[in-house]
N, C-alpha and C. Protein backbone atom coordinates (compact mmCIF):
# COMPACT_ATOMS: atom_id res chain seq x y z
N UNK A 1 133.68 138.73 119.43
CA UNK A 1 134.97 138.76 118.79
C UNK A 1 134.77 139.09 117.32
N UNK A 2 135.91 139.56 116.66
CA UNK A 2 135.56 139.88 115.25
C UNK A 2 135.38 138.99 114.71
N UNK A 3 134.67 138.88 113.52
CA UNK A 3 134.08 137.66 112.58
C UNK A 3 135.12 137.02 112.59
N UNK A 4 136.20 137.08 111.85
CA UNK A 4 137.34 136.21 111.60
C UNK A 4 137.68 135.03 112.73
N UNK A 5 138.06 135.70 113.56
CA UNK A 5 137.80 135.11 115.11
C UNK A 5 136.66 134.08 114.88
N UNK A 6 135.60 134.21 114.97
CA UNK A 6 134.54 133.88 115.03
C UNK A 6 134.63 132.31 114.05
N UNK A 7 134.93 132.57 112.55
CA UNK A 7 135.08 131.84 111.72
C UNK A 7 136.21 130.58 112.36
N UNK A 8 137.24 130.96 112.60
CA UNK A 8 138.60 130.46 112.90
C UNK A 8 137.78 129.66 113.98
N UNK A 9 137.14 129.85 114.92
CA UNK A 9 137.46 129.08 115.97
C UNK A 9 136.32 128.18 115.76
N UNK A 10 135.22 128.49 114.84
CA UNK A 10 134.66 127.61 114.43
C UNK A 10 134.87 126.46 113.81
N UNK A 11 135.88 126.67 113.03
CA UNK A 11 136.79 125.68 111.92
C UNK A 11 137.35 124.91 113.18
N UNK A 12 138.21 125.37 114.32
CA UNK A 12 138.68 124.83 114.91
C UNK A 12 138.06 123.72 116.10
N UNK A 13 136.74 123.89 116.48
CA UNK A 13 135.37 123.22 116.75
C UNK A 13 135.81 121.89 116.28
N UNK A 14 135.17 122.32 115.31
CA UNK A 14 134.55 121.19 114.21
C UNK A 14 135.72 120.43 113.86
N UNK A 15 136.91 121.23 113.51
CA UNK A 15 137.74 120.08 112.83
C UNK A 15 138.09 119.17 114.12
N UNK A 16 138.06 119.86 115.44
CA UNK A 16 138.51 118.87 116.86
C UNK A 16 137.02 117.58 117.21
N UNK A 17 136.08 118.04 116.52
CA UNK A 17 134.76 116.63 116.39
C UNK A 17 133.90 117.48 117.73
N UNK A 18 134.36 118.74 117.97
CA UNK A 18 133.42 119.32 119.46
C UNK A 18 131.91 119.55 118.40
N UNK A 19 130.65 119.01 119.81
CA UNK A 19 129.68 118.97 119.08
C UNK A 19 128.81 120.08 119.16
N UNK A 20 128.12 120.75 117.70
CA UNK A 20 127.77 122.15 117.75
C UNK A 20 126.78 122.25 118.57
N UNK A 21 126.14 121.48 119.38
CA UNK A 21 125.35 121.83 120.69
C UNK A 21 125.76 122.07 121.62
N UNK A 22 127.08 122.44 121.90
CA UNK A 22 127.93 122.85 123.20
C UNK A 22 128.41 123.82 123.20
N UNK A 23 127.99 124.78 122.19
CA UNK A 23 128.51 126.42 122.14
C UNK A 23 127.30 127.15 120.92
N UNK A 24 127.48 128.01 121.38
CA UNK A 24 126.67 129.35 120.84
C UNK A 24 127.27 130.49 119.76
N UNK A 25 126.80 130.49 118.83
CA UNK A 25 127.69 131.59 118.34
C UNK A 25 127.16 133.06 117.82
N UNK A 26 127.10 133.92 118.51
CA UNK A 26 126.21 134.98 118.22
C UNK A 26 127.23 136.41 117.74
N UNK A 27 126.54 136.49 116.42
CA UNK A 27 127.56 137.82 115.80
C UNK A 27 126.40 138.84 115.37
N UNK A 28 127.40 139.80 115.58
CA UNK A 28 126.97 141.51 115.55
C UNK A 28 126.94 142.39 114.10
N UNK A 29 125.75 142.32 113.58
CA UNK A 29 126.22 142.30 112.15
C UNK A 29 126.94 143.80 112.08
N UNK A 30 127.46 144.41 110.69
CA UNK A 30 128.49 145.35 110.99
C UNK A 30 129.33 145.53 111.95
N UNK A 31 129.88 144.98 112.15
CA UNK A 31 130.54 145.36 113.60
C UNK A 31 131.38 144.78 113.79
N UNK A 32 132.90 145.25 113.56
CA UNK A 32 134.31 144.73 114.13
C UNK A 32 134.56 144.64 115.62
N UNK A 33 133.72 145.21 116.05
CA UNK A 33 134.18 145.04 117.72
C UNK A 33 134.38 143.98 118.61
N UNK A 34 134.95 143.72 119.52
CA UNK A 34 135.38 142.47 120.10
C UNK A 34 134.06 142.14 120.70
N UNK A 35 133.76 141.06 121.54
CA UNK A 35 132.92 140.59 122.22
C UNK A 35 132.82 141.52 123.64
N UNK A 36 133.68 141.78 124.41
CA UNK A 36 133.69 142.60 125.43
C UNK A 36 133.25 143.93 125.23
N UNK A 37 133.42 144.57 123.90
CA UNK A 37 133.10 145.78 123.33
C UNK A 37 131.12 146.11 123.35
N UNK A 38 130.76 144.43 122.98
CA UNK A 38 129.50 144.36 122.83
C UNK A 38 128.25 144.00 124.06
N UNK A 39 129.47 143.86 125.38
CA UNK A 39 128.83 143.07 126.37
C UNK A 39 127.10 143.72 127.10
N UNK A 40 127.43 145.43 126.52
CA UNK A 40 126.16 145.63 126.75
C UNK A 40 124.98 146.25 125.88
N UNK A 41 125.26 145.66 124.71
CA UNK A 41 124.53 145.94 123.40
C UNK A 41 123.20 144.85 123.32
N UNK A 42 122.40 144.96 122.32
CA UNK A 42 121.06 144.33 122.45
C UNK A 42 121.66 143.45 120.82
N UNK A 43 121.41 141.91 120.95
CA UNK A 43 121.53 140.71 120.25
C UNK A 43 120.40 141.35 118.87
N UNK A 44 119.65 142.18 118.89
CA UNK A 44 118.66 142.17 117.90
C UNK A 44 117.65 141.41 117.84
N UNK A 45 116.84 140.74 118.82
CA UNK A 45 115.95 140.26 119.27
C UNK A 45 115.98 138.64 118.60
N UNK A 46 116.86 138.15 118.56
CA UNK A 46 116.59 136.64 118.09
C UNK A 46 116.91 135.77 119.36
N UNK A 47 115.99 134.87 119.59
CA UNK A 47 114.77 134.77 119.16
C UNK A 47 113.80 136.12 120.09
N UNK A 48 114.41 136.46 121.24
CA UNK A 48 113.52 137.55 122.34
C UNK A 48 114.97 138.59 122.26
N UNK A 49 114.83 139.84 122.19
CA UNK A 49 115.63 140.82 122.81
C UNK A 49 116.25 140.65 123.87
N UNK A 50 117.57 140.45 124.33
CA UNK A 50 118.45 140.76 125.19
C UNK A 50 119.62 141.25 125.15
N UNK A 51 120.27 141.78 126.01
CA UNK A 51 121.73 142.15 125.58
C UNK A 51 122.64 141.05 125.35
N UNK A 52 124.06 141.31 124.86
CA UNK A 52 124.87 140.07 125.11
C UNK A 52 125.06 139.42 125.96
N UNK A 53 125.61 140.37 127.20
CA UNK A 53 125.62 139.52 128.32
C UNK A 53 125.22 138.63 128.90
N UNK A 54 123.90 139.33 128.94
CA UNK A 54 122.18 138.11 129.56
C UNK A 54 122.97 136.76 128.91
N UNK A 55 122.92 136.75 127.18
CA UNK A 55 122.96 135.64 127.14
C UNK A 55 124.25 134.97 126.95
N UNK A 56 125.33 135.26 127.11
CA UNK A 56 126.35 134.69 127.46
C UNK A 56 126.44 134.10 129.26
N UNK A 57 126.42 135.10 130.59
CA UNK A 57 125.58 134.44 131.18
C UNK A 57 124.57 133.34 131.65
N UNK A 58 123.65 133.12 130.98
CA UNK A 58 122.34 132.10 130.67
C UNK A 58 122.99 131.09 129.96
N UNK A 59 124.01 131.21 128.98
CA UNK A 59 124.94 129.58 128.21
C UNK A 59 125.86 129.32 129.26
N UNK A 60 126.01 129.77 129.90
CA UNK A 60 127.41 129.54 131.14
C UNK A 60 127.10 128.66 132.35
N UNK A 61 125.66 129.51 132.49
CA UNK A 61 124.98 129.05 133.93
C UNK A 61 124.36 127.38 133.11
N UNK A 62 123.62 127.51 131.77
CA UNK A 62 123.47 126.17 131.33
C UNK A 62 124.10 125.19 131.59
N UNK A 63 125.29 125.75 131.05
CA UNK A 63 126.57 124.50 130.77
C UNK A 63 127.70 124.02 132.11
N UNK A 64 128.02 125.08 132.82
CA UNK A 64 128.75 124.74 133.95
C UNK A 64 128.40 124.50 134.91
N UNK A 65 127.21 124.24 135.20
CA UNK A 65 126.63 123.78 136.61
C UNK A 65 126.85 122.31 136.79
């Protein structure tokens, strides 16, 4: 999602007491594009290279099982 997005819903996290080990927040530097825009772009290797997906995916399968 665009930064702003990004920012906003962070504020909105935190000000609700949700704890920052229960979400991920990974941004695209330059880049206004939405999250869906990015779904098959490469994260820039932090900490290992993958695309977005992989790891949106991999936090999902973490958390909702």
């Amino acid at each position: 999602m665009p930064y702003h997005q990004i920012l906003a819903l962070t504020c909105a996290f935190q000000s609700n007491g949700v704890d920052p080990s229960l979400y991920t927040v990974i941004t695209a530097p330059d880049s206004s594009a939405h999250a869906m825009d990015l779904w098959f772009e490469s994260d820039n290797g932090y900490p290992v290279t993958k695309v977005i997906s992989a790891r949106v995916i991999e936090f999902l399968d973490a958390h909702l099982k």
